[in-house]
N, C-alpha and C. Protein backbone atom coordinates (compact mmCIF):
# COMPACT_ATOMS: atom_id res chain seq x y z
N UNK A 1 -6.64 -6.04 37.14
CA UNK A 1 -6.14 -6.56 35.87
C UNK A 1 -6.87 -7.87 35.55
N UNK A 2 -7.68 -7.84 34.14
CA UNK A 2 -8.36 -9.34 33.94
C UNK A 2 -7.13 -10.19 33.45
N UNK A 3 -7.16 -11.28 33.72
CA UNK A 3 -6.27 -12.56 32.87
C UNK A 3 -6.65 -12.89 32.00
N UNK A 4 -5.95 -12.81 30.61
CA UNK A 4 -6.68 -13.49 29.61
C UNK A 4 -5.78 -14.92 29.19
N UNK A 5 -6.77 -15.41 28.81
CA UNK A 5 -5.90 -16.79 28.41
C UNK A 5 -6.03 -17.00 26.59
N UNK A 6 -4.99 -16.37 26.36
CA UNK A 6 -4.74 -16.67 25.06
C UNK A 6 -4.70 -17.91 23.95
N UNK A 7 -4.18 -18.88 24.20
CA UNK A 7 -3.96 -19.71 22.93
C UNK A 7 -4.03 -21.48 23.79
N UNK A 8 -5.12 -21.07 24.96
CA UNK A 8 -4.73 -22.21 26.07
C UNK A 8 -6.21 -22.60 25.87
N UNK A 9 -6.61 -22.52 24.94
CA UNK A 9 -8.44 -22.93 24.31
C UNK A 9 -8.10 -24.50 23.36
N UNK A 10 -7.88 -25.46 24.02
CA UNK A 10 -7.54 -26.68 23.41
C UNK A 10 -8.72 -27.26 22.52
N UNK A 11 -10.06 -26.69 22.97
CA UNK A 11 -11.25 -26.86 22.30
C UNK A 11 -11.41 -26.62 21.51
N UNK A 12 -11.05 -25.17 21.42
CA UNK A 12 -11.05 -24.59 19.81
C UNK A 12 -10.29 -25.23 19.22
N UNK A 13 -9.11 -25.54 19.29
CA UNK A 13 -8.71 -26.62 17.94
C UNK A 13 -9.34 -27.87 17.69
N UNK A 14 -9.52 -28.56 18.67
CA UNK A 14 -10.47 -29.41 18.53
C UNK A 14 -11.41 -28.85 17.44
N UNK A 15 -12.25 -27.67 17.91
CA UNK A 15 -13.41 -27.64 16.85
C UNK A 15 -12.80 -27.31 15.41
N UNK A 16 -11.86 -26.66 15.48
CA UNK A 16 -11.08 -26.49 14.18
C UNK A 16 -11.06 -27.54 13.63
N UNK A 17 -10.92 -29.10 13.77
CA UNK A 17 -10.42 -30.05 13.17
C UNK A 17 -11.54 -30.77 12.81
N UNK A 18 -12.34 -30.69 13.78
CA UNK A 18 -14.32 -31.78 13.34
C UNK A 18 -14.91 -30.62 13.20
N UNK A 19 -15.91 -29.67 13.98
CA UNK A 19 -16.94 -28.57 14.04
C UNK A 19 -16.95 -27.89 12.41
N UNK A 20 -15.84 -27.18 12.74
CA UNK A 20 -15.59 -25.74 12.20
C UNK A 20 -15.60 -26.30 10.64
N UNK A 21 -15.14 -27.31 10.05
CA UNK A 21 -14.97 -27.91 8.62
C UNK A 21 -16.40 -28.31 8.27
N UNK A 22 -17.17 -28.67 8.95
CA UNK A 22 -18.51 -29.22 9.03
C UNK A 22 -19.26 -28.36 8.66
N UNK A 23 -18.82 -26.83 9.17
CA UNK A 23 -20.05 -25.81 9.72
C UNK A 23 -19.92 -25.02 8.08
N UNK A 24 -18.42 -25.31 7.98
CA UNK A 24 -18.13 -24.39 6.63
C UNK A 24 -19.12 -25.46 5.44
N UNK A 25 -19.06 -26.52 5.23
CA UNK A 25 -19.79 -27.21 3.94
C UNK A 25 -21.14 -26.69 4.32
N UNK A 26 -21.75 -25.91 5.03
CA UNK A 26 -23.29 -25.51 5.14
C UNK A 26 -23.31 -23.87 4.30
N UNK A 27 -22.61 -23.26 4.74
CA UNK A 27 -22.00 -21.90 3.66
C UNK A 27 -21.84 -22.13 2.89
N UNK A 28 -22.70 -21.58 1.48
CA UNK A 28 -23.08 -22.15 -0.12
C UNK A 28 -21.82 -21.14 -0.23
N UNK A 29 -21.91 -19.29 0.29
CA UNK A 29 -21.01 -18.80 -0.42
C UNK A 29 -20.21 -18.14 0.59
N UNK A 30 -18.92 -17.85 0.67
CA UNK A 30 -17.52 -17.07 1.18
C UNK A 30 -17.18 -15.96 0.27
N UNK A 31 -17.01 -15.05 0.57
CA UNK A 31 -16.58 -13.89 -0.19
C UNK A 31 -15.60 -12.75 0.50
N UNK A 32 -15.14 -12.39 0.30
CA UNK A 32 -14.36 -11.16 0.82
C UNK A 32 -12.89 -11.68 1.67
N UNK A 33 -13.05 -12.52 2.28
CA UNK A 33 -11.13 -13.40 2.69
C UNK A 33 -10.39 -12.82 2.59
N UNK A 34 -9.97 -12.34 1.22
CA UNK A 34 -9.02 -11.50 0.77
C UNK A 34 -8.46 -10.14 1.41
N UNK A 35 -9.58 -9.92 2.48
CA UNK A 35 -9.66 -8.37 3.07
C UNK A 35 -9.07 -8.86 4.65
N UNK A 36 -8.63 -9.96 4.96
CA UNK A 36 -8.56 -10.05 6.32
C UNK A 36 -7.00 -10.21 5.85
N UNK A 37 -5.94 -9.96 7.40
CA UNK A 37 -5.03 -9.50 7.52
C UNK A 37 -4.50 -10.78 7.94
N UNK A 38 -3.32 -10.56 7.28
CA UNK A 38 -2.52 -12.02 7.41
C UNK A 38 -1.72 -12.02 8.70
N UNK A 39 -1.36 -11.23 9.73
CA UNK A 39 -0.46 -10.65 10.11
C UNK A 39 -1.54 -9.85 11.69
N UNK A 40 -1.16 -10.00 12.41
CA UNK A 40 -1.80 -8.89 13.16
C UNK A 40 -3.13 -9.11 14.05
N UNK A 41 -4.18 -8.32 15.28
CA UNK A 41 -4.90 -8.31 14.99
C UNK A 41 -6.25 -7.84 14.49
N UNK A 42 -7.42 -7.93 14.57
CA UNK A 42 -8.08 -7.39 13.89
C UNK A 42 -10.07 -7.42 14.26
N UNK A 43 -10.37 -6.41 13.93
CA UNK A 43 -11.70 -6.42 14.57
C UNK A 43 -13.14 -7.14 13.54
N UNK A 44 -13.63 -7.81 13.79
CA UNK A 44 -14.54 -7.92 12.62
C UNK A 44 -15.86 -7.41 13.12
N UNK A 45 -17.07 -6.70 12.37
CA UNK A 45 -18.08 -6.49 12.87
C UNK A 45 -19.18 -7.22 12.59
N UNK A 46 -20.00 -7.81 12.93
CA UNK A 46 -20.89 -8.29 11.88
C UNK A 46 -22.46 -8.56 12.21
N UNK A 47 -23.56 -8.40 11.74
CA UNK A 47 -24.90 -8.31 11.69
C UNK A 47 -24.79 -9.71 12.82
N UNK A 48 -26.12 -9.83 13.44
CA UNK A 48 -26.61 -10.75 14.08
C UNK A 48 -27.16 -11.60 14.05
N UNK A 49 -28.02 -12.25 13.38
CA UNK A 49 -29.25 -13.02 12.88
C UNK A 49 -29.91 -13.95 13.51
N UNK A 50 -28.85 -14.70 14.40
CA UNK A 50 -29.06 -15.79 15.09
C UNK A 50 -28.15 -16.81 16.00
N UNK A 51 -28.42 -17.22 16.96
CA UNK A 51 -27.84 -17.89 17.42
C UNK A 51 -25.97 -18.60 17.13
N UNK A 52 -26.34 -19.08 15.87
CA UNK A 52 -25.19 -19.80 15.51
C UNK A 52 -24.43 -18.88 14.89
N UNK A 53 -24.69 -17.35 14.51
CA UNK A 53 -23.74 -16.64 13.85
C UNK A 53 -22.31 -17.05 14.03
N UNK A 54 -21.77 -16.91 15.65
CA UNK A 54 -20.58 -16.95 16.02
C UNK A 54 -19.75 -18.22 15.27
N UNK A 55 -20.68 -19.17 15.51
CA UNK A 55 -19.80 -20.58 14.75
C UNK A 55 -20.03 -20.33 13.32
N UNK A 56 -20.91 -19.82 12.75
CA UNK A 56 -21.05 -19.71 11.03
C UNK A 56 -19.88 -18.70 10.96
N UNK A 57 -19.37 -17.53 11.61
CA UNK A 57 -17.83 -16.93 11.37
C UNK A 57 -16.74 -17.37 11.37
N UNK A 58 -16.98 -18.23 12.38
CA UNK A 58 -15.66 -18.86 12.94
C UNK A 58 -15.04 -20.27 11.81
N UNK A 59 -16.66 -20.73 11.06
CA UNK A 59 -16.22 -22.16 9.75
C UNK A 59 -16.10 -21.15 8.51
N UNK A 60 -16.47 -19.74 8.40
CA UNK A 60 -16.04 -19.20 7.34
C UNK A 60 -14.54 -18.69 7.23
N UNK A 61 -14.15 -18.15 8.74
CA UNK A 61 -13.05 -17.51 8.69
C UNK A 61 -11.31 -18.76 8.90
N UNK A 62 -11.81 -19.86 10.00
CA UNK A 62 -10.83 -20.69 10.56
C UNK A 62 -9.65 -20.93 9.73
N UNK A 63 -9.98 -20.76 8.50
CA UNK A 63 -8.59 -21.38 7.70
C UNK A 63 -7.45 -20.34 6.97
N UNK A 64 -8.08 -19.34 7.40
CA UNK A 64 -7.45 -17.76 7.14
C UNK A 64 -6.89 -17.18 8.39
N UNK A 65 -6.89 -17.74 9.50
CA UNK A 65 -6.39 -16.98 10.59
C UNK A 65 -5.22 -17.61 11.23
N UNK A 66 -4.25 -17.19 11.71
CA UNK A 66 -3.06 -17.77 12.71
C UNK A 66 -3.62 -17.89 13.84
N UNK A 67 -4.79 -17.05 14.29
CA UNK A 67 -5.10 -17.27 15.87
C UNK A 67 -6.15 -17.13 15.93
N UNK A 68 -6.75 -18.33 17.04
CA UNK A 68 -8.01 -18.55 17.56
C UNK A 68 -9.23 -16.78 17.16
N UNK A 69 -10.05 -17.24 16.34
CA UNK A 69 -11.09 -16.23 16.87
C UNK A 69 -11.91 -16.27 18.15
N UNK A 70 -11.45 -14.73 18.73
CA UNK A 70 -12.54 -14.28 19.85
C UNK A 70 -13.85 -13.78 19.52
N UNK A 71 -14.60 -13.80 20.42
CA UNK A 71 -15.86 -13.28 19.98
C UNK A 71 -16.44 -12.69 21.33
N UNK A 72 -16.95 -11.29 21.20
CA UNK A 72 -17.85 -10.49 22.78
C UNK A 72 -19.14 -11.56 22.72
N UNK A 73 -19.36 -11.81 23.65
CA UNK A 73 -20.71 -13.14 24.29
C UNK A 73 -21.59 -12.61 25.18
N UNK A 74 -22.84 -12.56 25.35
CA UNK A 74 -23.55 -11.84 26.60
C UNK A 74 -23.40 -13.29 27.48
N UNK A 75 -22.97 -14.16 27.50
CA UNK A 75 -22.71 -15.29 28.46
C UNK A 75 -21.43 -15.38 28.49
N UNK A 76 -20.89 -16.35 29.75
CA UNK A 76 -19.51 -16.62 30.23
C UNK A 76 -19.79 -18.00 29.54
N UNK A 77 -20.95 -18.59 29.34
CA UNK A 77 -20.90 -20.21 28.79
C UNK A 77 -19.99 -21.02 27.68
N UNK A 78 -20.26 -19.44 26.71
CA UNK A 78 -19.02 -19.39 25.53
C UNK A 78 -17.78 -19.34 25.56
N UNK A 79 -16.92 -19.43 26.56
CA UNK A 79 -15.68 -18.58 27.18
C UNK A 79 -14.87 -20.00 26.36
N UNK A 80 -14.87 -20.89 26.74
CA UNK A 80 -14.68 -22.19 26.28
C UNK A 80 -14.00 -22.34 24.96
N UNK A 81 -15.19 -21.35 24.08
CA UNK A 81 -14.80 -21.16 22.84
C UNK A 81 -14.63 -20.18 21.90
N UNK A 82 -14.03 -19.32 22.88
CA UNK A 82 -13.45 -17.92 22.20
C UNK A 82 -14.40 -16.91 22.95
N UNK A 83 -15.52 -16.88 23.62
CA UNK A 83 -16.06 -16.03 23.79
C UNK A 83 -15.50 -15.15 24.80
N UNK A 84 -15.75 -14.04 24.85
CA UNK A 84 -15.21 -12.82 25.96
C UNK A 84 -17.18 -12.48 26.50
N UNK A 85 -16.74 -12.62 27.53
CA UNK A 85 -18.27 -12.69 28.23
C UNK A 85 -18.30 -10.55 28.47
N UNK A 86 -19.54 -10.24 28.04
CA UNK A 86 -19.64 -8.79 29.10
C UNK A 86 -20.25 -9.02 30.30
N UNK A 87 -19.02 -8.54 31.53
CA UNK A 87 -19.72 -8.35 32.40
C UNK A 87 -20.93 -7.28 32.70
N UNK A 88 -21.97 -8.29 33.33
CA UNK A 88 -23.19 -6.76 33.45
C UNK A 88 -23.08 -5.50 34.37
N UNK A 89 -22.43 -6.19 35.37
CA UNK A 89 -22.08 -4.77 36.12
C UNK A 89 -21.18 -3.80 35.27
N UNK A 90 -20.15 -3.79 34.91
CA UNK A 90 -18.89 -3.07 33.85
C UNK A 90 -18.89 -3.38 32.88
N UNK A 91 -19.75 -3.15 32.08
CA UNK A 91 -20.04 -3.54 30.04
C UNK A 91 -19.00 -3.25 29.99
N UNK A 92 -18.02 -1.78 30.05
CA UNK A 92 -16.67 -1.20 29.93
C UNK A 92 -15.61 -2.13 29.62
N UNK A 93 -15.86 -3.24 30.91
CA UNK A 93 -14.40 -4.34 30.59
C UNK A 93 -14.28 -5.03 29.38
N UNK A 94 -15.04 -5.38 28.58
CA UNK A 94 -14.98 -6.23 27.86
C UNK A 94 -14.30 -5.66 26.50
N UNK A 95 -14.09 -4.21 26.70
CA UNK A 95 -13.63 -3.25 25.47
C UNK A 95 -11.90 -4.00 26.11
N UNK A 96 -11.99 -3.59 27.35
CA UNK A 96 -10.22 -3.63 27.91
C UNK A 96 -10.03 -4.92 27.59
N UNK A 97 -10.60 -6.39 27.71
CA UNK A 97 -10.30 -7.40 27.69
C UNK A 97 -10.07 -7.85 25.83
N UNK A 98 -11.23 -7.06 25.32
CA UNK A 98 -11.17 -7.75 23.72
C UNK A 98 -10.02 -6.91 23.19
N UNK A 99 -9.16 -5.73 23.93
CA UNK A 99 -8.35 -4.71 23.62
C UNK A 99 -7.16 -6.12 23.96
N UNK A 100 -6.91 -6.96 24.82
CA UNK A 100 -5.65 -7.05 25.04
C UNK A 100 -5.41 -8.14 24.01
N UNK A 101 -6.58 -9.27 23.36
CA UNK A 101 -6.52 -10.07 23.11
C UNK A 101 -6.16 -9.26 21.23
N UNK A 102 -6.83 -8.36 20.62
CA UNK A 102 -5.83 -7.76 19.50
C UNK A 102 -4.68 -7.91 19.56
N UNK A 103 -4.23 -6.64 20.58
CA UNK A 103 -2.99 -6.45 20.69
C UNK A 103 -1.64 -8.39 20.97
N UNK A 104 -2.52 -9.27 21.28
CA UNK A 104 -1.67 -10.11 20.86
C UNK A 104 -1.79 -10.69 19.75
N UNK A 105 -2.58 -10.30 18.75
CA UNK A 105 -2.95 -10.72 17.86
C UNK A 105 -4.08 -11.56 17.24
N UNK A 106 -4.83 -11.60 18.20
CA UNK A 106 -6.45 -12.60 17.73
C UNK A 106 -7.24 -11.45 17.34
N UNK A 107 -7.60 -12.05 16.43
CA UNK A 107 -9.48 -11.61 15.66
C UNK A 107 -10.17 -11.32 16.95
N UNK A 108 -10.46 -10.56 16.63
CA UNK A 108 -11.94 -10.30 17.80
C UNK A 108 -13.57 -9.83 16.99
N UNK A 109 -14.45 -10.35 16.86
CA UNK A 109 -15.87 -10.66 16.45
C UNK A 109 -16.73 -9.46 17.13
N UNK A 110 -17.39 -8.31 16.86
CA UNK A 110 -18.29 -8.06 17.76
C UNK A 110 -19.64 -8.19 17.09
N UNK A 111 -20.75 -8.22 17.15
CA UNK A 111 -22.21 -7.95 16.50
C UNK A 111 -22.27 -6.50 17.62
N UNK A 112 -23.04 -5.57 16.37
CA UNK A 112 -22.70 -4.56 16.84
C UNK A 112 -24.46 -4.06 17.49
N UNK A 113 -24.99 -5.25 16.81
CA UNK A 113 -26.65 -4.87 17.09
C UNK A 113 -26.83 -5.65 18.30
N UNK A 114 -26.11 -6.15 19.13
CA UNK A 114 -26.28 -6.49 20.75
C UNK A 114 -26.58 -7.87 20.47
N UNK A 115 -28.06 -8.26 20.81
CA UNK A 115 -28.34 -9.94 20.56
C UNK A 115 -29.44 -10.14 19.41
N UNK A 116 -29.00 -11.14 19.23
CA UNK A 116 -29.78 -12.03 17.69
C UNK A 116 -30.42 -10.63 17.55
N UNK A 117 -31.08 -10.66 15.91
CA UNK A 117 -31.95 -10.01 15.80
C UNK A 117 -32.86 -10.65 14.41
N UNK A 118 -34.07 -10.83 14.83
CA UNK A 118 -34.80 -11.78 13.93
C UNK A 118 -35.35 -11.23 12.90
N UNK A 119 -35.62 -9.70 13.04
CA UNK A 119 -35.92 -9.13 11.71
C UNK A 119 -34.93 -9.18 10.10
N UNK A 120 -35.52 -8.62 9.22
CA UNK A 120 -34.29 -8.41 8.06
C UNK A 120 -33.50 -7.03 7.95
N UNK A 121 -33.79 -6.36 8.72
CA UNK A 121 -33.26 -5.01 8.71
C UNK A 121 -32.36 -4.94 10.36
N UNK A 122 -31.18 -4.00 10.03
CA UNK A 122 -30.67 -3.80 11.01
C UNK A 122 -30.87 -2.93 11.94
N UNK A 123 -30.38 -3.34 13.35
CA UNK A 123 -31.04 -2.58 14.55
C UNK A 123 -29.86 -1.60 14.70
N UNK A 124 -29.79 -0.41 15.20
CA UNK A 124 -28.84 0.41 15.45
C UNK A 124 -28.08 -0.44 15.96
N UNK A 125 -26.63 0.05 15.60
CA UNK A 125 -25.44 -0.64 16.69
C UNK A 125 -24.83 -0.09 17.72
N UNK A 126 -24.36 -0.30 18.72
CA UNK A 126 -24.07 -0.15 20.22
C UNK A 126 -22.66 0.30 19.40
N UNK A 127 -21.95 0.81 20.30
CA UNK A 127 -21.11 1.91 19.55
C UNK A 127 -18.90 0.92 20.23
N UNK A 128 -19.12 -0.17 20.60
CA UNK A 128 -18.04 -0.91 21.17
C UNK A 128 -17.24 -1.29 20.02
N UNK A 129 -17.60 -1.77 19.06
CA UNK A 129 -16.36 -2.19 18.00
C UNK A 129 -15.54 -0.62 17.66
N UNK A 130 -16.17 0.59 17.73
CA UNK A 130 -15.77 1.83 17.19
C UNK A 130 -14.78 2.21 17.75
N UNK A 131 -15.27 1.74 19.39
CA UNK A 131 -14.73 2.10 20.07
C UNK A 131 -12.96 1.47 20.42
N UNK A 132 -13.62 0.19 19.76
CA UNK A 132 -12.32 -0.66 20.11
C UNK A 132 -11.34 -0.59 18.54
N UNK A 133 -11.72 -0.32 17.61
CA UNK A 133 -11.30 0.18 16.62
C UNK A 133 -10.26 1.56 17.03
N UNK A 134 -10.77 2.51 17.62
CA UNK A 134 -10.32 3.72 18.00
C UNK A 134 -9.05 3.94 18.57
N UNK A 135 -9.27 2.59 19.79
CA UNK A 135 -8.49 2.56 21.19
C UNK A 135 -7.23 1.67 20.48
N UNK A 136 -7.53 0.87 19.74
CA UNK A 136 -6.29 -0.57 19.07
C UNK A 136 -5.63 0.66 17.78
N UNK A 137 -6.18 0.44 17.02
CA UNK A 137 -5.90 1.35 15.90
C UNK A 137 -6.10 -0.28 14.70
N UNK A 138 -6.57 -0.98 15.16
CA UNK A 138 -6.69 -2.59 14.23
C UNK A 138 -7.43 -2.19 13.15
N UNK A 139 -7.58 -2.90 12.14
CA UNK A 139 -8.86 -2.73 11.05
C UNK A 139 -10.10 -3.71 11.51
N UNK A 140 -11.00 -2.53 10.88
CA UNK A 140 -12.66 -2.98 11.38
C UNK A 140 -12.82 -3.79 9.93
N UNK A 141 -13.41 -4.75 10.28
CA UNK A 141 -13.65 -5.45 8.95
C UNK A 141 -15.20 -5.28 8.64
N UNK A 142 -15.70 -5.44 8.24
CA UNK A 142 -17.45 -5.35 8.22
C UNK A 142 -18.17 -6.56 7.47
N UNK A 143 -18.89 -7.59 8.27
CA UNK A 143 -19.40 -8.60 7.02
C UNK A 143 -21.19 -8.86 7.61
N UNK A 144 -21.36 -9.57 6.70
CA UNK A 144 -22.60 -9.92 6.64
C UNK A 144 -23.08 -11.44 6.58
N UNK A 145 -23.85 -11.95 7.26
CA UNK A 145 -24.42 -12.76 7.67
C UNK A 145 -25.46 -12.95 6.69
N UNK A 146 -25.91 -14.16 6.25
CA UNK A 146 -26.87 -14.61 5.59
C UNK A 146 -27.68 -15.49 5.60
N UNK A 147 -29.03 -15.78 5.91
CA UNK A 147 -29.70 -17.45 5.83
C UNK A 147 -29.34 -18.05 7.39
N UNK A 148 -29.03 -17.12 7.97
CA UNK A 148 -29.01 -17.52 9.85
C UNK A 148 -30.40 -17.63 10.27
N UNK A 149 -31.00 -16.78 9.50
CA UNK A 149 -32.27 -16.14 10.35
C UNK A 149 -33.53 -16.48 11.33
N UNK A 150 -33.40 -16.30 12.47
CA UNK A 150 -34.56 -17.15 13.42
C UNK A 150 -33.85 -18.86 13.57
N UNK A 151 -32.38 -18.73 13.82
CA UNK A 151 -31.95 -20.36 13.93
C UNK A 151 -31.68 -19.77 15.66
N UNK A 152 -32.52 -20.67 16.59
CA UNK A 152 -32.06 -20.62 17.77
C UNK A 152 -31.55 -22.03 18.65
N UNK A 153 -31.03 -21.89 19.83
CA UNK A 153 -29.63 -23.09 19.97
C UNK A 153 -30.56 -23.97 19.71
N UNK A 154 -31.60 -24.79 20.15
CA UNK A 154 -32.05 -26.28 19.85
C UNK A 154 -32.18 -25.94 18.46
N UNK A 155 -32.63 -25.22 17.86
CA UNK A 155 -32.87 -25.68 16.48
C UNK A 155 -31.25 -25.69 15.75
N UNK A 156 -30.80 -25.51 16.27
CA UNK A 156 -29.32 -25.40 15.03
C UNK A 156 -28.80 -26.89 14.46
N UNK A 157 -28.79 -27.93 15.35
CA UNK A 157 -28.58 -29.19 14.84
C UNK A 157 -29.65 -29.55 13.54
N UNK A 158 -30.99 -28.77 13.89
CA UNK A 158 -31.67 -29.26 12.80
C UNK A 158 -31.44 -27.94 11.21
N UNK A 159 -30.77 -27.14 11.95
CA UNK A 159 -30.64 -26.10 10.66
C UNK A 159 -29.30 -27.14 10.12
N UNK A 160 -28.47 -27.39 10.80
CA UNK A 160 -27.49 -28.11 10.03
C UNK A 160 -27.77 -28.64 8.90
N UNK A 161 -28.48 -29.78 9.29
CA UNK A 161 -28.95 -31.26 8.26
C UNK A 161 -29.87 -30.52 7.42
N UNK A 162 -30.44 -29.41 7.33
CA UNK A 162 -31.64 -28.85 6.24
C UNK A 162 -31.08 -28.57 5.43
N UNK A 163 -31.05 -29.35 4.03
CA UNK A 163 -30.32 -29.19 3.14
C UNK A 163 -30.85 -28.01 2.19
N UNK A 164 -31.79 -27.45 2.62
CA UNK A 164 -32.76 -26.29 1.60
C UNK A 164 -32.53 -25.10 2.17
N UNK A 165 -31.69 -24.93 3.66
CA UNK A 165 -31.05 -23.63 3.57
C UNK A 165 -29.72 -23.58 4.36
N UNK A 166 -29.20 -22.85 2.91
CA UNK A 166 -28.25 -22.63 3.42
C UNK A 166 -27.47 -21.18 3.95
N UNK A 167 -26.00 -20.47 4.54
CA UNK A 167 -25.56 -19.00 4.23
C UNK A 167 -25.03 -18.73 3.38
N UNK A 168 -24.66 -17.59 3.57
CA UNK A 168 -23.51 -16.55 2.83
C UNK A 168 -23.18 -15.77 3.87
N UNK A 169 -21.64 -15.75 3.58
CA UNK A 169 -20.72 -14.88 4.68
C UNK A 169 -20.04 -13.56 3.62
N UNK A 170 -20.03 -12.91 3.50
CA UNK A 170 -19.71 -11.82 2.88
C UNK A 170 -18.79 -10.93 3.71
């Protein structure tokens, strides 16, 4: 049985209160809000682009949600801040682990195209949100990422301050 630690991420509010407000004034546009569930939880899927995706979801979505967003991470480094790490030996667990954290009600994030992807077209997707869609019975949300593209971790402080590009979260 994994342990999950639910609502014991003191960081994440933290970033809720400085980060996440910061990250949102860089997102020119927000669209779709209206489609996420007030109540419950819920799967979101969404394109990859780059590095900072996870935090560009998390300053689009933060002020619409009752509970911390999770997010699947190919690192444990993220764990800190919502991330659900896959283990490499048992990819499998991370369906059971992002399964328990729905069922108490958190958002759960997957990119369904695995890691970053720097092109403009999408890479087939790995078939885990479907799956976890299937197994919960939650709604899959579907969004899109915009103006991430080719931002990797050192460069993101400087994508911040570049006032000539910005996203769209759709």
């Amino acid at each position: 049985m994994t342990t999950i630690y639910y609502d014991s991420m003191p960081a994440y509010r933290v970033l809720g209160k400085t980060v996440l407000p910061l990250l949102r004034w860089r997102i020119r546009s927000i669209s779709g809000l209206e489609n996420i569930p007030t109540e419950g939880g819920f799967i979101i899927a969404a394109n990859h682009q780059s590095w900072i995706d996870s935090a560009i979801l998390a300053g689009a979505m933060y002020r619409h949600l009752s509970k911390s967003l999770r997010f699947v991470a190919q690192s444990s480094k993220y764990r800190l801040f919502g991330g659900i790490p896959i283990n490499e030996y048992d990819k499998s667990k991370v369906i059971d682990i992002a399964y328990g954290y729905i069922t108490s009600g958190h958002p759960v994030a997957i990119f369904p195209e695995g890691n970053s992807n720097k092109n403009p077209e999408l890479r087939g997707g790995k078939t885990g949100a479907a799956r976890l869609a299937l197994r919960s019975g939650a709604q899959l949300i579907p969004v899109g990422i915009q103006g991430t593209s080719g931002v990797k971790a050192w460069q993101a402080l400087l994508w911040f301050f570049s006032f000539w590009r910005s996203c769209q979260v759709v």
